[in-house]
C-alpha atoms as a PDB file:
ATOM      1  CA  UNK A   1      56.768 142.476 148.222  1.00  0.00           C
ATOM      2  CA  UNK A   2      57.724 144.358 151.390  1.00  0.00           C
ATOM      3  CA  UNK A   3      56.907 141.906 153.877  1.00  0.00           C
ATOM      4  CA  UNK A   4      59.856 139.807 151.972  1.00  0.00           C
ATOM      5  CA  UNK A   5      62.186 142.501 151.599  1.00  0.00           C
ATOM      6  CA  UNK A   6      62.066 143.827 155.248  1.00  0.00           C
ATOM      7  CA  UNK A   7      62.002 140.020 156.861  1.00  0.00           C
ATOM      8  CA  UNK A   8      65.275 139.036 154.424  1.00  0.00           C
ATOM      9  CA  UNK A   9      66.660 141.899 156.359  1.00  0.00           C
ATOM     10  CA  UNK A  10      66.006 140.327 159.955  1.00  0.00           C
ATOM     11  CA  UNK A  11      62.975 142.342 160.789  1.00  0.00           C
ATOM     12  CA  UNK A  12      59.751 140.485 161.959  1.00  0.00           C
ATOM     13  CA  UNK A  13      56.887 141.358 159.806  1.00  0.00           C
ATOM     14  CA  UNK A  14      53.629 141.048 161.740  1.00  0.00           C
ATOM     15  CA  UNK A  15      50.258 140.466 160.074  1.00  0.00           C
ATOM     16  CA  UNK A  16      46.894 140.820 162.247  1.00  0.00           C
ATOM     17  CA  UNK A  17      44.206 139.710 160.042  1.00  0.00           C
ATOM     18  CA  UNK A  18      40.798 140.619 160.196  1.00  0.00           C
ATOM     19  CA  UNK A  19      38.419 137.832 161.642  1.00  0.00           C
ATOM     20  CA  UNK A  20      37.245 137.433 158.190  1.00  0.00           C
ATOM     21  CA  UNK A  21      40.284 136.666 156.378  1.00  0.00           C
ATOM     22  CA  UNK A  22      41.786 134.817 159.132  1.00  0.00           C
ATOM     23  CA  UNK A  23      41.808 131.886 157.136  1.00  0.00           C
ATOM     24  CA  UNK A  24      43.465 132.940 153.868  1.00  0.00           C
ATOM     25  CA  UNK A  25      47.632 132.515 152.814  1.00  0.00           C
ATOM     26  CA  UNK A  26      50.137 134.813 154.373  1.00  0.00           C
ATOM     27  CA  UNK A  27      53.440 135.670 152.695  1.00  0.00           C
ATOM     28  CA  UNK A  28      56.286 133.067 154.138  1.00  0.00           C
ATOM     29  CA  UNK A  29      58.237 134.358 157.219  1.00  0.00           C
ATOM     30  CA  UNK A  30      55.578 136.930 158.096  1.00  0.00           C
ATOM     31  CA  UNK A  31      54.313 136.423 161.549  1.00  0.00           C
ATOM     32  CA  UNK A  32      50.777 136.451 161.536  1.00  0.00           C
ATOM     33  CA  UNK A  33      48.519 137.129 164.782  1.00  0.00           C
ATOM     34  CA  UNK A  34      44.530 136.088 164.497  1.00  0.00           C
ATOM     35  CA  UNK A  35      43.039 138.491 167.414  1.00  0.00           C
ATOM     36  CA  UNK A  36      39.712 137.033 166.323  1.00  0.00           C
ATOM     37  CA  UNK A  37      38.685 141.058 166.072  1.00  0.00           C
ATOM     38  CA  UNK A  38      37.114 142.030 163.315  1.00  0.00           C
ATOM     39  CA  UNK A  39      38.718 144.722 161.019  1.00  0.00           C
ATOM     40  CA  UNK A  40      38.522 147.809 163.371  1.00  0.00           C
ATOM     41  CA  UNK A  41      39.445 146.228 166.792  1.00  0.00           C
ATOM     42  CA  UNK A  42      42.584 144.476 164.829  1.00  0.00           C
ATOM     43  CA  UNK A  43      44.013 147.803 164.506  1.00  0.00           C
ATOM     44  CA  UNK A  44      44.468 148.754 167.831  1.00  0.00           C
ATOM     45  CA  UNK A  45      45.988 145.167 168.917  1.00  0.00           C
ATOM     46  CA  UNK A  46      48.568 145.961 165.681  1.00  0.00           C
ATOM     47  CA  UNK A  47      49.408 149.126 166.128  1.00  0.00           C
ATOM     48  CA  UNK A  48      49.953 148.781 170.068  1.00  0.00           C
ATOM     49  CA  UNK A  49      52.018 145.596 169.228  1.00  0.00           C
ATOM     50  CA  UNK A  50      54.661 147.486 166.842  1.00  0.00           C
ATOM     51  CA  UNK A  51      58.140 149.459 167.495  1.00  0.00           C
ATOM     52  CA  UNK A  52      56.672 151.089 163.914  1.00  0.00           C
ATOM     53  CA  UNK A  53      53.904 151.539 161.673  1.00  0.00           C
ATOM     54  CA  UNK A  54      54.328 150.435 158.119  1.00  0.00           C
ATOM     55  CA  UNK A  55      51.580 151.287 155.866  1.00  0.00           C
ATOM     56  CA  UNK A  56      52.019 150.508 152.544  1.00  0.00           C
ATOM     57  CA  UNK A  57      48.475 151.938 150.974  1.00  0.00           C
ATOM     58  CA  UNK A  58      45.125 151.834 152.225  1.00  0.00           C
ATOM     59  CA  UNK A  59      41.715 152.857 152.983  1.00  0.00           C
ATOM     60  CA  UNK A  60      39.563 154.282 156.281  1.00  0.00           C
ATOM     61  CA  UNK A  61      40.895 151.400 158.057  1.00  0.00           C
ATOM     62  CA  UNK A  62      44.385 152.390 157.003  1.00  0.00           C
ATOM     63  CA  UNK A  63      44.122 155.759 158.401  1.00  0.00           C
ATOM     64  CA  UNK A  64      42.738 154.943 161.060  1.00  0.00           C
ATOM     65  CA  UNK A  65      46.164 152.933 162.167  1.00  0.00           C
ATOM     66  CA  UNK A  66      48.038 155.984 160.691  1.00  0.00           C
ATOM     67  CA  UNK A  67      46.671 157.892 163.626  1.00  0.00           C
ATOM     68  CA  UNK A  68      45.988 155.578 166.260  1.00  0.00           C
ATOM     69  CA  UNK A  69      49.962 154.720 165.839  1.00  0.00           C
ATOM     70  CA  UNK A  70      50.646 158.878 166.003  1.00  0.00           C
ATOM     71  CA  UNK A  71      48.716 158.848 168.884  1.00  0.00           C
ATOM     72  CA  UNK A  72      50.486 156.088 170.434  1.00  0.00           C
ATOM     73  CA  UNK A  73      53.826 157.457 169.749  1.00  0.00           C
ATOM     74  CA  UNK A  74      54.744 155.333 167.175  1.00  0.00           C
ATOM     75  CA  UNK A  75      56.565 156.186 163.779  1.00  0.00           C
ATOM     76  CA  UNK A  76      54.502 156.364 160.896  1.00  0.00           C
ATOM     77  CA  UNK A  77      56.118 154.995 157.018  1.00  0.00           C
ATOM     78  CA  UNK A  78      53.632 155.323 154.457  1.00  0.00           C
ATOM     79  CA  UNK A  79      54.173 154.165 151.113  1.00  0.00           C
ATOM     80  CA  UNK A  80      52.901 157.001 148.903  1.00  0.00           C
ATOM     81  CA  UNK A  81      51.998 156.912 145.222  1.00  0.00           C
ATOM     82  CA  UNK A  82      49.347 154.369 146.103  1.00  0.00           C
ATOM     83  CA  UNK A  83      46.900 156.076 144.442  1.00  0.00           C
ATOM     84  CA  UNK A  84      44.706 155.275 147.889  1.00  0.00           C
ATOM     85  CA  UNK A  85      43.248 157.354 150.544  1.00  0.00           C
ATOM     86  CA  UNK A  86      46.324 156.948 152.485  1.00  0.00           C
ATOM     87  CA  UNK A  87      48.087 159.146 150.364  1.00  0.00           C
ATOM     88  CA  UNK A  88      46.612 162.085 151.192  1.00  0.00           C
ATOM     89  CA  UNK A  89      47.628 161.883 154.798  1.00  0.00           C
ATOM     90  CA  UNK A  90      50.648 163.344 153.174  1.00  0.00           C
ATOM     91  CA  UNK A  91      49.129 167.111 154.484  1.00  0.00           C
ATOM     92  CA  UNK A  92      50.205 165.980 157.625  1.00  0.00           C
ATOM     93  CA  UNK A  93      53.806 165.315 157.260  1.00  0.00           C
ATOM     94  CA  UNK A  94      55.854 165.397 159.334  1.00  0.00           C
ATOM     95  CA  UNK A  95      53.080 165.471 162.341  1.00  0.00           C
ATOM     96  CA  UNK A  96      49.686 164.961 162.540  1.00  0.00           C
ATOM     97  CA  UNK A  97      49.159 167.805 164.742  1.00  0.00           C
ATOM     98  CA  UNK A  98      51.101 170.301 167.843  1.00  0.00           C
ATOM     99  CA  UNK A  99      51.533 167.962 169.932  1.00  0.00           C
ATOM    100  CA  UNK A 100      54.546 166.163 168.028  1.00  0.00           C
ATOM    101  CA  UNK A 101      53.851 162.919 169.374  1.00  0.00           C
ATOM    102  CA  UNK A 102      55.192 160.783 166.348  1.00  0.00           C
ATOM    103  CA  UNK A 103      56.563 162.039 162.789  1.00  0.00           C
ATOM    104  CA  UNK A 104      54.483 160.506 159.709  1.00  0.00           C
ATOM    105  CA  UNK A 105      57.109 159.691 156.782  1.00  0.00           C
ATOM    106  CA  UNK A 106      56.119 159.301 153.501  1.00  0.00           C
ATOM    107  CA  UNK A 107      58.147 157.810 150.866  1.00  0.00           C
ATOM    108  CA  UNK A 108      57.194 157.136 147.087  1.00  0.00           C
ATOM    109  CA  UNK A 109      59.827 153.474 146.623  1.00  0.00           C
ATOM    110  CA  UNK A 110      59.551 150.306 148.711  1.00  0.00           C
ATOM    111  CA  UNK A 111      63.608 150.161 148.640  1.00  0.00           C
ATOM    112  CA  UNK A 112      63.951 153.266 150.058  1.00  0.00           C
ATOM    113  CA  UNK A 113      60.965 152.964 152.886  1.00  0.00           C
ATOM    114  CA  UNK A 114      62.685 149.749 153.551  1.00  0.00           C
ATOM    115  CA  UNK A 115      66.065 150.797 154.364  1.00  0.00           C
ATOM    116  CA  UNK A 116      64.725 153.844 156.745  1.00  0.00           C
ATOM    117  CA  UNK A 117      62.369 151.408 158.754  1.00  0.00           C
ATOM    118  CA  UNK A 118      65.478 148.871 159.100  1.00  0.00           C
ATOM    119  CA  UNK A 119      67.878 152.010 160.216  1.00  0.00           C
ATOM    120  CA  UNK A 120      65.027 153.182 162.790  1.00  0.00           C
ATOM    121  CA  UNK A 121      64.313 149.997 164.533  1.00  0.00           C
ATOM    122  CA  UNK A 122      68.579 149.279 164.326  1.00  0.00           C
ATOM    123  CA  UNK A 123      68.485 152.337 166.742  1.00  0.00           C
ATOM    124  CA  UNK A 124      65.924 151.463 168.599  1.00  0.00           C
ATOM    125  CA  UNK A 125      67.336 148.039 169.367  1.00  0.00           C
ATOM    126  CA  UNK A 126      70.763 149.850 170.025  1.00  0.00           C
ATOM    127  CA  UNK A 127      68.866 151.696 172.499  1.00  0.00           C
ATOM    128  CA  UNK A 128      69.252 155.290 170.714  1.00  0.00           C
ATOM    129  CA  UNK A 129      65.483 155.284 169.555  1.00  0.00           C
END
């Protein structure tokens, strides 16, 4: 699972259910946050929260952090492959639009995603991000 591979490598993985699965079992070691918001207001609390977005296959919901993260500055991983909606926010790679405001990265193994989202936030906490 990702969550375990990128927390055994000393980054925190943070989970923001939606009020209605608040109450079900989290991987060990992730960090979950219960914003009490229900699955569209989550997003915004998540993706304003993060030093990157991770998403690793998804629906509207999905997409909708995709952007909300471009907009916010933040870079975008995608896991692609997924055979999900997400994947086809591939078109936009390597930004969303002209305004350049985050790049969207797509990558097709977990191994590999992981090790770019561990050398990213390694820069940013070396204060080169």
């Amino acid at each position: 699972m990702l969550s375990t591979r990128l927390w055994g490598r000393g980054l925190g993985v943070l989970i923001f259910p939606p009020l209605e699965r608040e109450d079900e079992s989290f991987p060990e070691g992730a960090i979950v946050v219960r914003t009490g918001m229900g699955f569209r207001g989550r997003s915004v609390a998540l993706v304003r929260t993060a030093d990157v977005l991770v998403a690793v296959g998804g629906e509207a919901g999905t997409i909708m952090e995709i952007v909300t993260a471009y907009l916010e500055g933040k870079p975008v991983f995608v896991l692609g492959g997924t055979g999900l909606s997400s994947d086809k926010m591939r078109v936009y790679e390597p930004y969303v639009d002209s305004r350049r405001l985050a790049e969207l990265r797509f990558y097709e193994g977990v191994e590999e995603l992981a090790d770019k989202v561990c050398s990213l936030v390694s820069l940013k906490h070396k204060g080169s991000f």
